[in-house]
N, C-alpha and C. Protein backbone atom coordinates (compact mmCIF):
# COMPACT_ATOMS: atom_id res chain seq x y z
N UNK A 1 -38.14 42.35 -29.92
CA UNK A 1 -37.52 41.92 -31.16
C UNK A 1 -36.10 41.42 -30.93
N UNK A 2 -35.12 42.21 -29.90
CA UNK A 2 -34.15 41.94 -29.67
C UNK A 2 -33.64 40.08 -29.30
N UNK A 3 -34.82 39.59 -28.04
CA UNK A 3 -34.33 38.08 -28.06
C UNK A 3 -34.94 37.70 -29.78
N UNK A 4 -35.61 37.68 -29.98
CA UNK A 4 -36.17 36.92 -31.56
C UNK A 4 -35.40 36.28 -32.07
N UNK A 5 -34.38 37.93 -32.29
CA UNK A 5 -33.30 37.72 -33.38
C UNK A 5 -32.24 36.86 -32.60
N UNK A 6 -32.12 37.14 -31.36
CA UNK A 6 -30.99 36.27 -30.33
C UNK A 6 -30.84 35.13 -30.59
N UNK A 7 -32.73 34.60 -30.23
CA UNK A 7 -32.90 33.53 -30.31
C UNK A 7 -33.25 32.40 -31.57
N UNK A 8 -33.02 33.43 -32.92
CA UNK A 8 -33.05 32.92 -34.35
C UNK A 8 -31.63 32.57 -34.35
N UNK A 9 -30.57 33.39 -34.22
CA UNK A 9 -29.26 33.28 -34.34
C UNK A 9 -28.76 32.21 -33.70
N UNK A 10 -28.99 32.22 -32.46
CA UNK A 10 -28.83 30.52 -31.82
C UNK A 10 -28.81 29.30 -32.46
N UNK A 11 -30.01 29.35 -33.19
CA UNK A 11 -30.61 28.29 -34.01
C UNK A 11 -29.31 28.13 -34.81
N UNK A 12 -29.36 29.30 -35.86
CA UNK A 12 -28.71 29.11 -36.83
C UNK A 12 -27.15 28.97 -36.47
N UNK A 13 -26.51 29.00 -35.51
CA UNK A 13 -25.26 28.84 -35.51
C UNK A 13 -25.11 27.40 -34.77
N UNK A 14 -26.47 26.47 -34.30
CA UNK A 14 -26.60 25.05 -34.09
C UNK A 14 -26.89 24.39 -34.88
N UNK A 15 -27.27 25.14 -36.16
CA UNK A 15 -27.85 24.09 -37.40
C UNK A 15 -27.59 22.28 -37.53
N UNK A 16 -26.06 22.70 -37.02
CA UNK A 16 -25.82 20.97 -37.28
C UNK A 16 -25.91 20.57 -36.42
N UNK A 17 -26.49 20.49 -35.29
CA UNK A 17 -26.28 19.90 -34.25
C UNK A 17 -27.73 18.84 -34.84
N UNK A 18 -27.62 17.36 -34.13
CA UNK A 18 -28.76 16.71 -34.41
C UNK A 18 -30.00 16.88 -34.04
N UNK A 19 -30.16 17.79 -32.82
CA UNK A 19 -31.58 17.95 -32.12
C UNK A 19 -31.67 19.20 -32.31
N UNK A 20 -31.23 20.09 -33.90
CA UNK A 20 -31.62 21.35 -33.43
C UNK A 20 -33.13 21.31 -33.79
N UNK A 21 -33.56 20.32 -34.17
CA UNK A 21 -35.53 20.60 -34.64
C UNK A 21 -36.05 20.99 -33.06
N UNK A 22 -35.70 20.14 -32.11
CA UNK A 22 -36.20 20.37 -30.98
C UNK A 22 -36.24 21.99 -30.70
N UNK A 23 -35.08 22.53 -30.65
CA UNK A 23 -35.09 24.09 -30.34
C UNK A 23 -35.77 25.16 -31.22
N UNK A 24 -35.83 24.65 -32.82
CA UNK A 24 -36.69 25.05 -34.23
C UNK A 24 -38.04 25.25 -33.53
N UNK A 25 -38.86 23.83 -33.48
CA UNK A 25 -39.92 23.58 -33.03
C UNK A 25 -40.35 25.13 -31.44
N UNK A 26 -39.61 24.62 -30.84
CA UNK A 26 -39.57 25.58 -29.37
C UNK A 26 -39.66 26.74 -30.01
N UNK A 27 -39.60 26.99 -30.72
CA UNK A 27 -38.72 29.05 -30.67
C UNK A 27 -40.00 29.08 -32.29
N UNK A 28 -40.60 28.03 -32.66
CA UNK A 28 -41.45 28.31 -33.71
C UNK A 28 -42.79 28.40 -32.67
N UNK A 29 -43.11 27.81 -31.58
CA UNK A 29 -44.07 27.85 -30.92
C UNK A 29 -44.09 29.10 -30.29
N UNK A 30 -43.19 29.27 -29.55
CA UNK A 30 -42.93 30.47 -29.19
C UNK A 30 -43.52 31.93 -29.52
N UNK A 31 -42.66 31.71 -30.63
CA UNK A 31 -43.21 33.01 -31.49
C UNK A 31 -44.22 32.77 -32.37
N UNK A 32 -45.21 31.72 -32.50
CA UNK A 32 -46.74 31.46 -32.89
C UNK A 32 -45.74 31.58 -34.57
N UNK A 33 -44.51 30.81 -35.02
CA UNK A 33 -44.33 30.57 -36.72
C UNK A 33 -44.85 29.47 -36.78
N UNK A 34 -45.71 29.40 -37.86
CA UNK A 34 -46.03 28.16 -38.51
C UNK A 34 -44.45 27.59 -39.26
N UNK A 35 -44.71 26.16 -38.93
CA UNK A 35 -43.71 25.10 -40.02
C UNK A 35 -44.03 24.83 -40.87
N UNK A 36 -43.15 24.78 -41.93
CA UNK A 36 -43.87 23.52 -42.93
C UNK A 36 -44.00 22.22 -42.41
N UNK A 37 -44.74 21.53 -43.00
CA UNK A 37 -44.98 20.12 -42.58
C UNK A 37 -44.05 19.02 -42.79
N UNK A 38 -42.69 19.28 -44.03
CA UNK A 38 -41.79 18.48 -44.34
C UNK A 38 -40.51 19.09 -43.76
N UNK A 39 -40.03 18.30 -42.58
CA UNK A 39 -38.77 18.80 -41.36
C UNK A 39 -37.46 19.50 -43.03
N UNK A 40 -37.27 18.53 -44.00
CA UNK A 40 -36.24 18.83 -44.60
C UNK A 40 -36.76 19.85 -45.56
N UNK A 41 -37.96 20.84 -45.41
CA UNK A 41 -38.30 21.87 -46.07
C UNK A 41 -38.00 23.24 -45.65
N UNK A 42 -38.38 22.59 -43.84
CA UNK A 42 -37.86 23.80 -42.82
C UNK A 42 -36.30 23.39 -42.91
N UNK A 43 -35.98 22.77 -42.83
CA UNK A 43 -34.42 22.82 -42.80
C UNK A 43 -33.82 23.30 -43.75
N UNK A 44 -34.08 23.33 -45.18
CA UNK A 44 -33.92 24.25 -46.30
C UNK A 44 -33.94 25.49 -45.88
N UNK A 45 -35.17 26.04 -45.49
CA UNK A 45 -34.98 27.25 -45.18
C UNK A 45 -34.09 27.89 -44.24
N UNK A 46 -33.91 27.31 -42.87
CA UNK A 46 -32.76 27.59 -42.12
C UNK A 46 -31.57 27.73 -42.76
N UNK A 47 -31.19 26.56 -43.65
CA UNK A 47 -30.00 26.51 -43.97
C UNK A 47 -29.67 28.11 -45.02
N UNK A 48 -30.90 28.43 -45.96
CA UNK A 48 -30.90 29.02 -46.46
C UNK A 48 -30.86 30.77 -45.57
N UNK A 49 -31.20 31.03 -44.52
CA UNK A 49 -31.24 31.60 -43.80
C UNK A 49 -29.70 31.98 -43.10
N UNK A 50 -29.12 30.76 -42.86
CA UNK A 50 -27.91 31.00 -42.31
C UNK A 50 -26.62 31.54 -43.27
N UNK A 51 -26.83 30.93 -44.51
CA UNK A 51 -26.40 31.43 -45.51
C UNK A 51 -26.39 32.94 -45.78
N UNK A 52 -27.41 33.27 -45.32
CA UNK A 52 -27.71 34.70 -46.17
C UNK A 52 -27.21 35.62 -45.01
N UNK A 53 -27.69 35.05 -43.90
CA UNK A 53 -28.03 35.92 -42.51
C UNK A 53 -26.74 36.93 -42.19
N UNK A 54 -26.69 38.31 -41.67
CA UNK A 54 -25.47 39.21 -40.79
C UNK A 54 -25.39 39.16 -39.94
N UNK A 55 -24.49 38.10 -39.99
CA UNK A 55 -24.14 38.20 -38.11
C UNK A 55 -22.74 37.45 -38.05
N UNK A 56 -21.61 38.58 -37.74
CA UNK A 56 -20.42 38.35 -37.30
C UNK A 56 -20.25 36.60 -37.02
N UNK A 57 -21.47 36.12 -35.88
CA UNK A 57 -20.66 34.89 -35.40
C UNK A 57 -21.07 33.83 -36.07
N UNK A 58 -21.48 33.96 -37.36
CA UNK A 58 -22.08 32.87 -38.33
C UNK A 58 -20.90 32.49 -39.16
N UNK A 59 -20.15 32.20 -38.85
CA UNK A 59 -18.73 31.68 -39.70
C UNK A 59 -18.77 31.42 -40.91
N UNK A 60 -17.32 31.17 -41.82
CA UNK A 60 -17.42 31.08 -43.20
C UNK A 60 -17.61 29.60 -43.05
N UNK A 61 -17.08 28.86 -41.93
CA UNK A 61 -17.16 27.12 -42.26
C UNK A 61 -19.01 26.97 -41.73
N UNK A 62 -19.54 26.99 -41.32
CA UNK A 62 -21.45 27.25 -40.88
C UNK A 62 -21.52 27.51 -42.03
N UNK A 63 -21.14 28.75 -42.83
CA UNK A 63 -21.68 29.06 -44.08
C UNK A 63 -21.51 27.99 -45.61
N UNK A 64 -20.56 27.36 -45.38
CA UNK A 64 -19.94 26.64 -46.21
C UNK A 64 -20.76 25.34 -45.91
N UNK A 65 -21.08 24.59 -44.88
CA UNK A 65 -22.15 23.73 -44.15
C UNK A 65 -23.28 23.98 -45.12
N UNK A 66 -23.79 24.75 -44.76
CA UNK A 66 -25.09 25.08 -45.20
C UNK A 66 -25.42 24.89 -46.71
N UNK A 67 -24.35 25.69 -47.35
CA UNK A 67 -24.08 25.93 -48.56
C UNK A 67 -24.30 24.56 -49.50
N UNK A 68 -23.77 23.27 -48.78
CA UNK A 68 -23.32 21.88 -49.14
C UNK A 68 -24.51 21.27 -48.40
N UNK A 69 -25.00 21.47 -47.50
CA UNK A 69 -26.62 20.96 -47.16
C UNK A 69 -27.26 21.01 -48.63
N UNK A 70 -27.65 22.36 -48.76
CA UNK A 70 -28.24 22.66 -49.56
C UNK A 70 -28.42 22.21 -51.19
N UNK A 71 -26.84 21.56 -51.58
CA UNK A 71 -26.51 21.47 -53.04
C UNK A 71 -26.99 19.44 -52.70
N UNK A 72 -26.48 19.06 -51.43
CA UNK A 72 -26.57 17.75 -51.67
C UNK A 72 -28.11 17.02 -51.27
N UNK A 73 -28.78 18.12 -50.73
CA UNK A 73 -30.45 17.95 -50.79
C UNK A 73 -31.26 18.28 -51.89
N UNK A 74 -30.59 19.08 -53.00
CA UNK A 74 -31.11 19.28 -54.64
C UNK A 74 -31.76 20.45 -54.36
N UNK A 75 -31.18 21.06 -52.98
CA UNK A 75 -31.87 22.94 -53.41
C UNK A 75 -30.87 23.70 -53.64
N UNK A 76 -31.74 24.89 -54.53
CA UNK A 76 -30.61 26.00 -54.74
C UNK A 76 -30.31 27.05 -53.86
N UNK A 77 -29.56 27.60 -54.06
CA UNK A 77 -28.87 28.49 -53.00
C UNK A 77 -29.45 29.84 -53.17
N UNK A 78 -30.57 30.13 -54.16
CA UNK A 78 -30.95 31.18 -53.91
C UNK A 78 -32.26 31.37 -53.04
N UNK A 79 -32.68 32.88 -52.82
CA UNK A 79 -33.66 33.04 -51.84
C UNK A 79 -35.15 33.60 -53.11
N UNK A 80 -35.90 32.67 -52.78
CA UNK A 80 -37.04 32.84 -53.43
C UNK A 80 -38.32 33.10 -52.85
């Protein structure tokens, strides 16, 4: 469980990077997660994920990122 979370946290503190689907994809195979089929659905959720997530090295500006992903793609910021 320990890499999982390592390797979820990774993700989420690359969010913006442009090729993080590549590493999404990798670490969804990996661990046998299904995707959704629409990239900016999974990316909702990440974003929404990073938002929420505890972890010291997830910054308030990542959080603030996300936050503004989220409002200027027409999702809400809550977890449903």
């Amino acid at each position: 469980m320990n890499n999982f979370i390592k390797e979820r946290d990774e993700i989420l503190k690359n969010l913006d990077s442009p090729d993080v689907m590549v590493d999404v994809m990798s670490y969804c195979k990996k661990y046998n997660i299904q995707m959704p089929s629409d990239t900016e659905v999974a990316l909702a959720g990440l974003h929404k994920a990073r938002l929420y997530v505890i972890n010291p090295e997830i910054t308030d500006e990542m959080r603030v990122n996300s936050k503004l992903w989220l409002l200027n793609h027409n999702y809400n910021l809550d977890i449903e």
